[in-house]
PDB file of N, CA and C in Angstrom:
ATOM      1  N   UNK A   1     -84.989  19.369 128.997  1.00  0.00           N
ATOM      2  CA  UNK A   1     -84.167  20.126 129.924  1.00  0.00           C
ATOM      3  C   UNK A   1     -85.077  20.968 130.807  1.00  0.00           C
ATOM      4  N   UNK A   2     -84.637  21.017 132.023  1.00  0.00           N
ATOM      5  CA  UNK A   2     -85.570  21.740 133.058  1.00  0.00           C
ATOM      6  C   UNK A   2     -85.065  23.388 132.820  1.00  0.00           C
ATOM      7  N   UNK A   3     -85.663  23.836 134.052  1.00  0.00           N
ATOM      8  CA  UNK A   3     -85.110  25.150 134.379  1.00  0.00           C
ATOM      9  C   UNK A   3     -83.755  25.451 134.955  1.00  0.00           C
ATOM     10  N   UNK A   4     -83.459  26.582 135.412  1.00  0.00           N
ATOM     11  CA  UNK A   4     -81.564  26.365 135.763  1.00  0.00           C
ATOM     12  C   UNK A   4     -81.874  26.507 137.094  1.00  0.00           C
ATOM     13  N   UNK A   5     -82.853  26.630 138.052  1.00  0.00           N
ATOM     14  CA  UNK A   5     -82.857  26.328 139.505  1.00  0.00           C
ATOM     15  C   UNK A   5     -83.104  24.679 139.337  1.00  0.00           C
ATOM     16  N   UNK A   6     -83.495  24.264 138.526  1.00  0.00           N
ATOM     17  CA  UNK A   6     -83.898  22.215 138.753  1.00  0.00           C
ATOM     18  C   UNK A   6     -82.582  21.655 138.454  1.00  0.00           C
ATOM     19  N   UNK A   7     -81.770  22.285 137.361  1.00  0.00           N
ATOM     20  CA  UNK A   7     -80.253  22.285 137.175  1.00  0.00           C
ATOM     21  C   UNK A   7     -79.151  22.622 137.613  1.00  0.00           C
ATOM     22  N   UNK A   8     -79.406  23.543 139.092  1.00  0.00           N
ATOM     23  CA  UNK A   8     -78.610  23.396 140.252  1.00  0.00           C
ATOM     24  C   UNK A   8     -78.836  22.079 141.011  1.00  0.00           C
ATOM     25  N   UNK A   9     -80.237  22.020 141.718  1.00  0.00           N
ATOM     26  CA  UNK A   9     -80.506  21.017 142.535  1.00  0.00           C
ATOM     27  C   UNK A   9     -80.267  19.444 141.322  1.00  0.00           C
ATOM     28  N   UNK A  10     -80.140  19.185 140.862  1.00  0.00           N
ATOM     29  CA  UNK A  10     -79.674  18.126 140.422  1.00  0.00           C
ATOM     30  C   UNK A  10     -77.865  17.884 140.029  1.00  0.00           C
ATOM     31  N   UNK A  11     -77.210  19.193 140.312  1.00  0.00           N
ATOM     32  CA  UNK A  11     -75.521  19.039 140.080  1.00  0.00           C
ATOM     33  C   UNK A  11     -75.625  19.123 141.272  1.00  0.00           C
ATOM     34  N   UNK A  12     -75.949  19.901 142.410  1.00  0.00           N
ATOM     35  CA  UNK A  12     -75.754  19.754 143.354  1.00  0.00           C
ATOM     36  C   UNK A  12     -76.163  18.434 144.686  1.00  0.00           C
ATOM     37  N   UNK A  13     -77.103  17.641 144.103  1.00  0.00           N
ATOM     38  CA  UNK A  13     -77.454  16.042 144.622  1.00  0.00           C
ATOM     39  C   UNK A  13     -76.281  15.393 144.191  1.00  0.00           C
ATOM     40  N   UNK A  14     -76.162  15.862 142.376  1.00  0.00           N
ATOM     41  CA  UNK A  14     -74.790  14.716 142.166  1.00  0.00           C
ATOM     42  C   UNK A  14     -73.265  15.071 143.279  1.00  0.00           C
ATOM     43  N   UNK A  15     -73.284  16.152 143.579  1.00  0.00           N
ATOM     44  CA  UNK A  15     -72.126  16.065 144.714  1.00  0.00           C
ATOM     45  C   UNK A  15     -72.723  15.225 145.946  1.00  0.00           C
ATOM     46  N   UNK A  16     -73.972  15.115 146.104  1.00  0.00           N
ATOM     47  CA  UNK A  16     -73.907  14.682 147.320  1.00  0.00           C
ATOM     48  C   UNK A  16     -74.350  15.847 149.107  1.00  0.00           C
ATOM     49  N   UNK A  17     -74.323  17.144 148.601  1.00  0.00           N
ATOM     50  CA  UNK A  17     -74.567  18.111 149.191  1.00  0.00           C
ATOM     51  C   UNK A  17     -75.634  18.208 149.439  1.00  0.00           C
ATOM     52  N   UNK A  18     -75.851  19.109 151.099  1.00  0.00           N
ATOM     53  CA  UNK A  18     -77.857  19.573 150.945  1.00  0.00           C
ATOM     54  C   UNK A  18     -77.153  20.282 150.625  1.00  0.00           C
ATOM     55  N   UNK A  19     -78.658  21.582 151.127  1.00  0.00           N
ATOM     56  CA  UNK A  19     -78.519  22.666 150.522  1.00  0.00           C
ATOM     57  C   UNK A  19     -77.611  23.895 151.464  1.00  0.00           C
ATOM     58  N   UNK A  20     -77.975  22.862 152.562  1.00  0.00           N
ATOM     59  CA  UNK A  20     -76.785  24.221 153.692  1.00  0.00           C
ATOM     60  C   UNK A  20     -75.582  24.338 153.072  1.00  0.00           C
ATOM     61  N   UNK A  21     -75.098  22.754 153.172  1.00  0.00           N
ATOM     62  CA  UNK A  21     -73.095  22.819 152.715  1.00  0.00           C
ATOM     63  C   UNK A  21     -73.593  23.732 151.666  1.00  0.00           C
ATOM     64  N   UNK A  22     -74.422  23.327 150.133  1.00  0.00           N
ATOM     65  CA  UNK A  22     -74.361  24.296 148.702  1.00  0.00           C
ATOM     66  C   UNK A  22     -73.589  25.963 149.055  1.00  0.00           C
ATOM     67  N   UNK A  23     -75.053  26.288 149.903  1.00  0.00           N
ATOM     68  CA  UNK A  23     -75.289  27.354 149.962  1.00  0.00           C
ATOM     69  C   UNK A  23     -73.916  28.021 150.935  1.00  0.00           C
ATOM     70  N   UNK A  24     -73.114  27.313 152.311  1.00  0.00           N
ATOM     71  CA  UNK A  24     -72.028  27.331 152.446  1.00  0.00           C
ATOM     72  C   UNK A  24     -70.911  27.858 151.328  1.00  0.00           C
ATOM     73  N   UNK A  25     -71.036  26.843 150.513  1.00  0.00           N
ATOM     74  CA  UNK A  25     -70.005  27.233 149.870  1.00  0.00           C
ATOM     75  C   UNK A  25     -70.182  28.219 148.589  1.00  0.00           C
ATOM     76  N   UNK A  26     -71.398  28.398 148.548  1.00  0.00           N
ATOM     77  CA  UNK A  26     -71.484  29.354 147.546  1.00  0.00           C
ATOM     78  C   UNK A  26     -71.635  30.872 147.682  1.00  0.00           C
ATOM     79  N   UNK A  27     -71.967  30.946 149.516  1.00  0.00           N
ATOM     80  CA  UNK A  27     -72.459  31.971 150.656  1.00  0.00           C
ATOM     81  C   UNK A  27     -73.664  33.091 149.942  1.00  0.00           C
ATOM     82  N   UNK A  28     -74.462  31.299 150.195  1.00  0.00           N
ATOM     83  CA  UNK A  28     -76.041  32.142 149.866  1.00  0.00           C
ATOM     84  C   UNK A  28     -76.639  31.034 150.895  1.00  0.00           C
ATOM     85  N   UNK A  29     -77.808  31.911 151.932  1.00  0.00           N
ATOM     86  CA  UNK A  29     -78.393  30.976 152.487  1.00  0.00           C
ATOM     87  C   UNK A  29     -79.420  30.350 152.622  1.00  0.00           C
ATOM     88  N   UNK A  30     -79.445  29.030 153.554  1.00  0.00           N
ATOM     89  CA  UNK A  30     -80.525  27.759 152.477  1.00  0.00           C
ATOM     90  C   UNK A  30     -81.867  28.277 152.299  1.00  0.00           C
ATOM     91  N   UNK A  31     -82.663  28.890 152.603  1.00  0.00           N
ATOM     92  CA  UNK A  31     -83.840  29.762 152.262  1.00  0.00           C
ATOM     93  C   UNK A  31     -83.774  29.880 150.585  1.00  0.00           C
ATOM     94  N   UNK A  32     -82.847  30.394 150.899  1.00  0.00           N
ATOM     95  CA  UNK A  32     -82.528  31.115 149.233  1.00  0.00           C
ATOM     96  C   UNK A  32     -82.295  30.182 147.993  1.00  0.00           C
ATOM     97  N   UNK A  33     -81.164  29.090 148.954  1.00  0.00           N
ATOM     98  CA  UNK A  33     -81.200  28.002 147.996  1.00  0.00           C
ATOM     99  C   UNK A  33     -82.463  27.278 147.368  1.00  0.00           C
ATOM    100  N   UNK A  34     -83.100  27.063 148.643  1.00  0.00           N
ATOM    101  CA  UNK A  34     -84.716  26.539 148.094  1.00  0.00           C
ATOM    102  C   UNK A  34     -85.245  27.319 147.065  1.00  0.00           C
ATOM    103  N   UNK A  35     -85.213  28.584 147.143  1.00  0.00           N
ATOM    104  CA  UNK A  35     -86.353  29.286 146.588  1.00  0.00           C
ATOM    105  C   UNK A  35     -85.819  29.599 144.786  1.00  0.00           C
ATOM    106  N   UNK A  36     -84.250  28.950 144.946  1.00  0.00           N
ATOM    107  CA  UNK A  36     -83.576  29.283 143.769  1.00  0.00           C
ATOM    108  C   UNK A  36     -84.035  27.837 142.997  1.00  0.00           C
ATOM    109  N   UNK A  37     -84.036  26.740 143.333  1.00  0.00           N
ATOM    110  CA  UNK A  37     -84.051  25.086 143.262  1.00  0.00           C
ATOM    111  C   UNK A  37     -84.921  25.773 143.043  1.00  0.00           C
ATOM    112  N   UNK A  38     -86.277  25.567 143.293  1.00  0.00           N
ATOM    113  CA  UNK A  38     -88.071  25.739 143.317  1.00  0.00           C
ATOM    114  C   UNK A  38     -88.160  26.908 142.181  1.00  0.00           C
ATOM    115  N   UNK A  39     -87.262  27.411 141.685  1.00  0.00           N
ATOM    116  CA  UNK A  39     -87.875  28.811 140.855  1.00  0.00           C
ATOM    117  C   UNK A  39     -88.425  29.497 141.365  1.00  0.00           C
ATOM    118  N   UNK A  40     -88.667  30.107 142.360  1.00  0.00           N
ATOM    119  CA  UNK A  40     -88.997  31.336 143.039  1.00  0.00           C
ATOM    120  C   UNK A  40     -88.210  32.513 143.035  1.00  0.00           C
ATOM    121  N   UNK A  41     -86.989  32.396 143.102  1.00  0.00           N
ATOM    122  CA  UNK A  41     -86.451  33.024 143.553  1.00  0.00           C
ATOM    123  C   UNK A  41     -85.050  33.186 142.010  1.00  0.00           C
ATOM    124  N   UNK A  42     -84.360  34.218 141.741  1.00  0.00           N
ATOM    125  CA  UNK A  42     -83.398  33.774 140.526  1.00  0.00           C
ATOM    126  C   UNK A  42     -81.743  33.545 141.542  1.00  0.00           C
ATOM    127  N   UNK A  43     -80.927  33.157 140.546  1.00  0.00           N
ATOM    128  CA  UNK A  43     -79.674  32.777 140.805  1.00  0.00           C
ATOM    129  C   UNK A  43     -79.205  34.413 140.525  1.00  0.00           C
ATOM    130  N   UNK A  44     -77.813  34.887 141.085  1.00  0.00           N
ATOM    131  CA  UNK A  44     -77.229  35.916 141.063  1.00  0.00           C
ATOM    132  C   UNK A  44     -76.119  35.765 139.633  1.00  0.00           C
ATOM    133  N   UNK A  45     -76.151  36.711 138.587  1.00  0.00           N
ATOM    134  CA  UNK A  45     -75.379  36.262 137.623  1.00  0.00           C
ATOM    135  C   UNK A  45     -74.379  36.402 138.074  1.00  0.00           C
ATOM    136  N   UNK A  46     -73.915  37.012 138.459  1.00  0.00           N
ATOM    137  CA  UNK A  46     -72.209  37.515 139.751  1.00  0.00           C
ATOM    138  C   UNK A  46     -71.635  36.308 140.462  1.00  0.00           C
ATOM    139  N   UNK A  47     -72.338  35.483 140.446  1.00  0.00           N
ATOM    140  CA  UNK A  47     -72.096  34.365 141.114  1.00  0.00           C
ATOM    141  C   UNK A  47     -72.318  32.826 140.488  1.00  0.00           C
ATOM    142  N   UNK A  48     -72.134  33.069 139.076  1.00  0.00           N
ATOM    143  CA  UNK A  48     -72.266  31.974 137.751  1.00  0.00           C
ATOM    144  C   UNK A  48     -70.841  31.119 137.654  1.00  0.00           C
ATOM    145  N   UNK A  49     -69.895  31.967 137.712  1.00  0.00           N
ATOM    146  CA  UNK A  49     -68.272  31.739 137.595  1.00  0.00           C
ATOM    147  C   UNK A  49     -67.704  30.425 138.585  1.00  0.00           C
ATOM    148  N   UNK A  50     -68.314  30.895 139.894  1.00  0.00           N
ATOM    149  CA  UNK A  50     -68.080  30.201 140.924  1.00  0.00           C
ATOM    150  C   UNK A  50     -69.034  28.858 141.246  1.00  0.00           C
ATOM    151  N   UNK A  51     -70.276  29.278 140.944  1.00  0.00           N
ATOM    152  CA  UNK A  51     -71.386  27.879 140.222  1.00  0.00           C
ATOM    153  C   UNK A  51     -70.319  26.997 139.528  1.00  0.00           C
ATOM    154  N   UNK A  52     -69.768  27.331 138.207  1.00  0.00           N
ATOM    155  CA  UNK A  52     -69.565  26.316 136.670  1.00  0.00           C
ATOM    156  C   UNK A  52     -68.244  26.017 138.412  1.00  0.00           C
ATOM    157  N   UNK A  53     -67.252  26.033 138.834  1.00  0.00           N
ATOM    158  CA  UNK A  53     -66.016  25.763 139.283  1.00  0.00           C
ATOM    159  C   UNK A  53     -66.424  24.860 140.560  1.00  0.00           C
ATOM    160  N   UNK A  54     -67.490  25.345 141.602  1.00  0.00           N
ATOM    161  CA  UNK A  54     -67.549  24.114 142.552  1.00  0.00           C
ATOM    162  C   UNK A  54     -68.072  22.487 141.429  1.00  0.00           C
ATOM    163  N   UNK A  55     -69.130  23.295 140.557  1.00  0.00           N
ATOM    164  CA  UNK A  55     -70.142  22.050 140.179  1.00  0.00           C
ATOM    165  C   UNK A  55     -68.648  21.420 139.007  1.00  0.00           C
ATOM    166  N   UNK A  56     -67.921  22.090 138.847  1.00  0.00           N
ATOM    167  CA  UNK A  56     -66.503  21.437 137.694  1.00  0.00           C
ATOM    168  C   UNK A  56     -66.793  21.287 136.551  1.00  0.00           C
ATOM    169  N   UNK A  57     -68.024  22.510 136.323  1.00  0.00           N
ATOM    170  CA  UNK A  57     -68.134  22.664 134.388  1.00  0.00           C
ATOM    171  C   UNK A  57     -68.143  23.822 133.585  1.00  0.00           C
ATOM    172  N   UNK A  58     -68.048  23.750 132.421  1.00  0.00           N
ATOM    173  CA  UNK A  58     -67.643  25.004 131.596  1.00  0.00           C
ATOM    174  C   UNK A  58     -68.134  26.197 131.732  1.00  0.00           C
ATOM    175  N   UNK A  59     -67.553  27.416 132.073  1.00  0.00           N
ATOM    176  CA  UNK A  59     -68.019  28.288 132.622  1.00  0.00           C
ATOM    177  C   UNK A  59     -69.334  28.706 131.473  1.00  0.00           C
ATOM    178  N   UNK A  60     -68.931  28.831 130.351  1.00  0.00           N
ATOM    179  CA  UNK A  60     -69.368  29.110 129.301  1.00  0.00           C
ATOM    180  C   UNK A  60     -71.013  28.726 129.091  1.00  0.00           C
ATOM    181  N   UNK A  61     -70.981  27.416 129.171  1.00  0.00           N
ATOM    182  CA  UNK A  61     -71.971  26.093 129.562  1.00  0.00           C
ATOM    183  C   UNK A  61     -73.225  26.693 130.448  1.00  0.00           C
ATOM    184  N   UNK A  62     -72.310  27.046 131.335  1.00  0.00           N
ATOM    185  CA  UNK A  62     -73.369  27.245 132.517  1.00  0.00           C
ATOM    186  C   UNK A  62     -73.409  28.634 132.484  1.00  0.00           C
ATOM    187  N   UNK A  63     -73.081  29.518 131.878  1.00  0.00           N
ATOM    188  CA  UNK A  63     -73.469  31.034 131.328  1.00  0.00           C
ATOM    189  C   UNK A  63     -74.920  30.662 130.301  1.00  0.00           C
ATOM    190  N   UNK A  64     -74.682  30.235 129.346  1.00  0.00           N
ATOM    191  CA  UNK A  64     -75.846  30.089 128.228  1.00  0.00           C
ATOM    192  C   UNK A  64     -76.808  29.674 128.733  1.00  0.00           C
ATOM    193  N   UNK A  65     -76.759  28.416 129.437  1.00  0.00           N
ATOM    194  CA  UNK A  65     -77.742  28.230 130.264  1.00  0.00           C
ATOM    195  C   UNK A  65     -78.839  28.648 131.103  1.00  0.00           C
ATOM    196  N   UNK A  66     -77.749  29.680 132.146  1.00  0.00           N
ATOM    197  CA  UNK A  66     -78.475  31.177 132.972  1.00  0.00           C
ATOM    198  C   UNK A  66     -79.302  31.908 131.758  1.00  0.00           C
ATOM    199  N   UNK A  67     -78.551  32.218 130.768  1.00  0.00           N
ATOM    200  CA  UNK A  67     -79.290  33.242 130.192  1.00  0.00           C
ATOM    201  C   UNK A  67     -80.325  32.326 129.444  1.00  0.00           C
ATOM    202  N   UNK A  68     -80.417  31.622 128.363  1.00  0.00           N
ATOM    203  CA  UNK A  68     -81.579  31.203 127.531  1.00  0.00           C
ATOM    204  C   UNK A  68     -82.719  30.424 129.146  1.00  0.00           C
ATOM    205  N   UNK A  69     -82.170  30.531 129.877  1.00  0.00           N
ATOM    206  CA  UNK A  69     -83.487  29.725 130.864  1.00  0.00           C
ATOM    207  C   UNK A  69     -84.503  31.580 130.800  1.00  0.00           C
ATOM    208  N   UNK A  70     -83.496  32.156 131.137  1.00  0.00           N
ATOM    209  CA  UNK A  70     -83.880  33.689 131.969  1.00  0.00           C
ATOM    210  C   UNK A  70     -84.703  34.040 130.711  1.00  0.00           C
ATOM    211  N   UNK A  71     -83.909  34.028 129.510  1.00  0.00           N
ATOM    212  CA  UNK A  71     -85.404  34.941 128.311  1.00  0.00           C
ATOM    213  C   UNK A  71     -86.253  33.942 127.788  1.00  0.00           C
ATOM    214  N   UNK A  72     -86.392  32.660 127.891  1.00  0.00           N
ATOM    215  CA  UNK A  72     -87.328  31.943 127.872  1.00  0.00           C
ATOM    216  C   UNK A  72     -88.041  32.313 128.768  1.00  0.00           C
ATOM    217  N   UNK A  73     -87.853  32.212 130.133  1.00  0.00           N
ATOM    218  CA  UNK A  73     -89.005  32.678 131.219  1.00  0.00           C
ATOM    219  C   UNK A  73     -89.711  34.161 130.872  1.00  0.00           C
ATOM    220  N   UNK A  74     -88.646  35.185 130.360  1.00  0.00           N
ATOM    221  CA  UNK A  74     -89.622  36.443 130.187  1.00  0.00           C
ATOM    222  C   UNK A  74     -90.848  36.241 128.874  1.00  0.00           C
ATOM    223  N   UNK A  75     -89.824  35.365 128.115  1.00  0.00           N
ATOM    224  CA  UNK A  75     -90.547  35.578 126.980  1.00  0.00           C
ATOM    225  C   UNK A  75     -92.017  34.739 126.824  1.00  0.00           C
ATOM    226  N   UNK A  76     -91.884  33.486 127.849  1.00  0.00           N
ATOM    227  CA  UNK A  76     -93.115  33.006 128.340  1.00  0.00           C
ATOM    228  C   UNK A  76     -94.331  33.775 128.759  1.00  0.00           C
ATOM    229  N   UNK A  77     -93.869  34.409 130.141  1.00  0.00           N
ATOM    230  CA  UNK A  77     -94.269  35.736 130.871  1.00  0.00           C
ATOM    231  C   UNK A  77     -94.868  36.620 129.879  1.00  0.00           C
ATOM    232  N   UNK A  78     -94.220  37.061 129.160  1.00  0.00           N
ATOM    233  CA  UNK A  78     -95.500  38.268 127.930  1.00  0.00           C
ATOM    234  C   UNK A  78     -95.893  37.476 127.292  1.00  0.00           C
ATOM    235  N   UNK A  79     -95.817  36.112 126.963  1.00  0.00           N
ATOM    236  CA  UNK A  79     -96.809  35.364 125.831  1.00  0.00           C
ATOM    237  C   UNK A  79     -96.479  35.490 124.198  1.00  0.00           C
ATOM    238  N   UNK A  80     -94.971  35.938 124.365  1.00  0.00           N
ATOM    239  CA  UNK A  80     -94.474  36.018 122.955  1.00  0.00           C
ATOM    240  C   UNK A  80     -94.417  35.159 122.164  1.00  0.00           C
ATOM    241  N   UNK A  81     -94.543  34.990 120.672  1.00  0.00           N
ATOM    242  CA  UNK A  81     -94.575  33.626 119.958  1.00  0.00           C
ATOM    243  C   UNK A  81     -93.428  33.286 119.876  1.00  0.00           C
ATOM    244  N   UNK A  82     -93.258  31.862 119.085  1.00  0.00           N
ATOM    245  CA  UNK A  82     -92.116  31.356 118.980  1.00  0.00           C
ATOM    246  C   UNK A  82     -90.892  31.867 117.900  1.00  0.00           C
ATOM    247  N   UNK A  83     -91.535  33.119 117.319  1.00  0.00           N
ATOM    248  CA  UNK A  83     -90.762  33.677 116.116  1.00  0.00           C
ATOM    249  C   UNK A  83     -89.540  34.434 117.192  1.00  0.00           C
ATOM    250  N   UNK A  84     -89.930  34.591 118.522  1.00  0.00           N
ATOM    251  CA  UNK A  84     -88.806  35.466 119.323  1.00  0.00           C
ATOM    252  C   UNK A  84     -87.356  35.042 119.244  1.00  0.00           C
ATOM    253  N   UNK A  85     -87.936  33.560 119.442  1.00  0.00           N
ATOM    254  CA  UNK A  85     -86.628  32.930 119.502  1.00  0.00           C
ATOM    255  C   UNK A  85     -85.322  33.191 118.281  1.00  0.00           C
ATOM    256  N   UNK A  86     -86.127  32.913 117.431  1.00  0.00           N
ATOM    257  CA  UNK A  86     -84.937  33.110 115.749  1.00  0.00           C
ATOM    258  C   UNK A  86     -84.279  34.676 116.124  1.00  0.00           C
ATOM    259  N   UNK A  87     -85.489  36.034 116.564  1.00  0.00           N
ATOM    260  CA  UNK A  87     -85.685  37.222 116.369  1.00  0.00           C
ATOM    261  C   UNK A  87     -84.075  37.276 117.373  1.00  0.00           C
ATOM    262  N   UNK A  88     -84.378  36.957 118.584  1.00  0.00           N
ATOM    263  CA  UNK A  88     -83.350  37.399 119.517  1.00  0.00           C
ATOM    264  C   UNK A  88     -81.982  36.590 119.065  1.00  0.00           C
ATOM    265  N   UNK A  89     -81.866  35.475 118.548  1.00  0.00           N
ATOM    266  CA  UNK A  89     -80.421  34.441 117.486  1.00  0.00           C
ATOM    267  C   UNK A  89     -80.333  35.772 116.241  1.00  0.00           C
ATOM    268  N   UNK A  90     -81.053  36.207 115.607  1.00  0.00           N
ATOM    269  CA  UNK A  90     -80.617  37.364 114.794  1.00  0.00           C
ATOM    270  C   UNK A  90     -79.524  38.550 115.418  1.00  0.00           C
ATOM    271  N   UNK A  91     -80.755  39.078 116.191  1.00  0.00           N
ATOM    272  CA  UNK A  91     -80.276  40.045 117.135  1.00  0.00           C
ATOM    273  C   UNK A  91     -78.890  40.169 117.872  1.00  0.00           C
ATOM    274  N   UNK A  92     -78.441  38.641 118.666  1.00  0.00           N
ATOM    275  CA  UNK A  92     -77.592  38.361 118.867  1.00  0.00           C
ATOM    276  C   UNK A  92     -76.116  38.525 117.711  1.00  0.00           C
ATOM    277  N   UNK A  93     -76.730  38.199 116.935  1.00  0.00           N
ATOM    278  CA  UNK A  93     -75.595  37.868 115.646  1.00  0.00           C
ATOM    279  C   UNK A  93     -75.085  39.259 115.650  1.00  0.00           C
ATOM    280  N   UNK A  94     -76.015  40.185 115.357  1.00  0.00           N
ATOM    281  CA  UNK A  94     -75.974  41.643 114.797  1.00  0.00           C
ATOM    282  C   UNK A  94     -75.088  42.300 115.725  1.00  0.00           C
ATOM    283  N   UNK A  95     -75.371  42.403 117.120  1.00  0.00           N
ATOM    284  CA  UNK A  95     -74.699  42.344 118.311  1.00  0.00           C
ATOM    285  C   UNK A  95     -73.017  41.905 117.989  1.00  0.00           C
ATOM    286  N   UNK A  96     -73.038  40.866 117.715  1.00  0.00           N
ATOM    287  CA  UNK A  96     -71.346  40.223 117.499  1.00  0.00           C
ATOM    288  C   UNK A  96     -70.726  41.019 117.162  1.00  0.00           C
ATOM    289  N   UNK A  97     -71.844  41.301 115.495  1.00  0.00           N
ATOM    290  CA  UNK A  97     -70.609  41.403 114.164  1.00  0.00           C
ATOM    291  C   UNK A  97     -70.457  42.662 114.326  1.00  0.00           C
ATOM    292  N   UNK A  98     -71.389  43.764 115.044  1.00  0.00           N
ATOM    293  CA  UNK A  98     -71.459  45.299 114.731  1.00  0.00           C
ATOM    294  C   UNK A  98     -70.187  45.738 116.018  1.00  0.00           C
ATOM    295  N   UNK A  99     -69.717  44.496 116.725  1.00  0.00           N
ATOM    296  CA  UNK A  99     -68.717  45.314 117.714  1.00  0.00           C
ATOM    297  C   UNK A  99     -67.620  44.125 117.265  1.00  0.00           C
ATOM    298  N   UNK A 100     -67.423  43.740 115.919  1.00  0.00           N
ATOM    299  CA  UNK A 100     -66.257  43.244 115.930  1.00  0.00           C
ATOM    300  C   UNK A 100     -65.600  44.658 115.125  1.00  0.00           C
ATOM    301  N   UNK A 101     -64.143  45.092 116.056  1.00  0.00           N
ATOM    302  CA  UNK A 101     -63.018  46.067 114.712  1.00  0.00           C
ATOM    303  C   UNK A 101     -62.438  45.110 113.124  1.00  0.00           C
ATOM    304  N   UNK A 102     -62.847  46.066 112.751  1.00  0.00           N
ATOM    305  CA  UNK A 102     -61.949  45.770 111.232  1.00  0.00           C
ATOM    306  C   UNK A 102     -60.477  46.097 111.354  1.00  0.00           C
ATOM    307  N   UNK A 103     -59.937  45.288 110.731  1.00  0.00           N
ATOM    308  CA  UNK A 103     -58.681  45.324 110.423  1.00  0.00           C
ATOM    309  C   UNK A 103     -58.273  46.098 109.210  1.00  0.00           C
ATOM    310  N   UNK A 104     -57.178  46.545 109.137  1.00  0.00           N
ATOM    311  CA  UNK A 104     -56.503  47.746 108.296  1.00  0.00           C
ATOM    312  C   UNK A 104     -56.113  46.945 106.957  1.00  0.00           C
ATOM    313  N   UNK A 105     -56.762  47.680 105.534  1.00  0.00           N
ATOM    314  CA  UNK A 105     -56.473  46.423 104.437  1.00  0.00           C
ATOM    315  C   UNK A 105     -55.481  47.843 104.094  1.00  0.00           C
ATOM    316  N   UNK A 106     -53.959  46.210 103.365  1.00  0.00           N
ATOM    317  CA  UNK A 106     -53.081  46.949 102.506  1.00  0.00           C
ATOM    318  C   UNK A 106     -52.886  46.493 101.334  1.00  0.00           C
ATOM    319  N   UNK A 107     -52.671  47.322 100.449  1.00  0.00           N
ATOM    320  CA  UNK A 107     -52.513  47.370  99.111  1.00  0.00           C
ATOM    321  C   UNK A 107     -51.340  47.680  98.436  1.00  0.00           C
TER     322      UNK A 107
END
């Protein structure tokens, strides 16, 4: 799996689109598109929702995506080992469970 700018420009070939119409309809312009395609430049998370709905896939999908591309790249960037990965799937978990409410037990 590539990066999530190589994973625009390849949903967005499968429509058939350059990058003007893309960027048209996504109202970002083609400069930007390039530099988003090429990894230069990042995608706007504000604007993920409307990504998964032109390209017609799970919003969800293409959320996880944005993000594990994004802390892979940082975590590349400082040269962290591969133990990060499990560290931040922990972390995450802890995250869940510590903001799920309990329910009221009766007796």
């Amino acid at each position: 799996m590539g990066s999530f700018g190589k994973f625009i420009k390849t949903e967005r070939e499968k429509k058939g689109w350059s990058q003007t119409e893309f960027g048209a309809l996504i109202k970002i312009n083609t400069p930007a598109i390039s530099g988003i395609e090429n990894d230069r430049k990042s995608f706007s998370v504000a604007k993920l929702e409307l990504l998964a709905k032109l390209f017609k896939l799970d919003y969800n999908t293409v959320k996880d995506f944005y993000f594990a591309d994004k802390f892979a790249k940082e975590a590349y960037q400082y040269n962290c080992t591969e133990k990060v990965h499990a560290l931040a799937e922990n972390q995450s978990k802890y995250l869940r469970n510590k903001n799920v409410k309990q329910g009221k037990i009766k007796f």
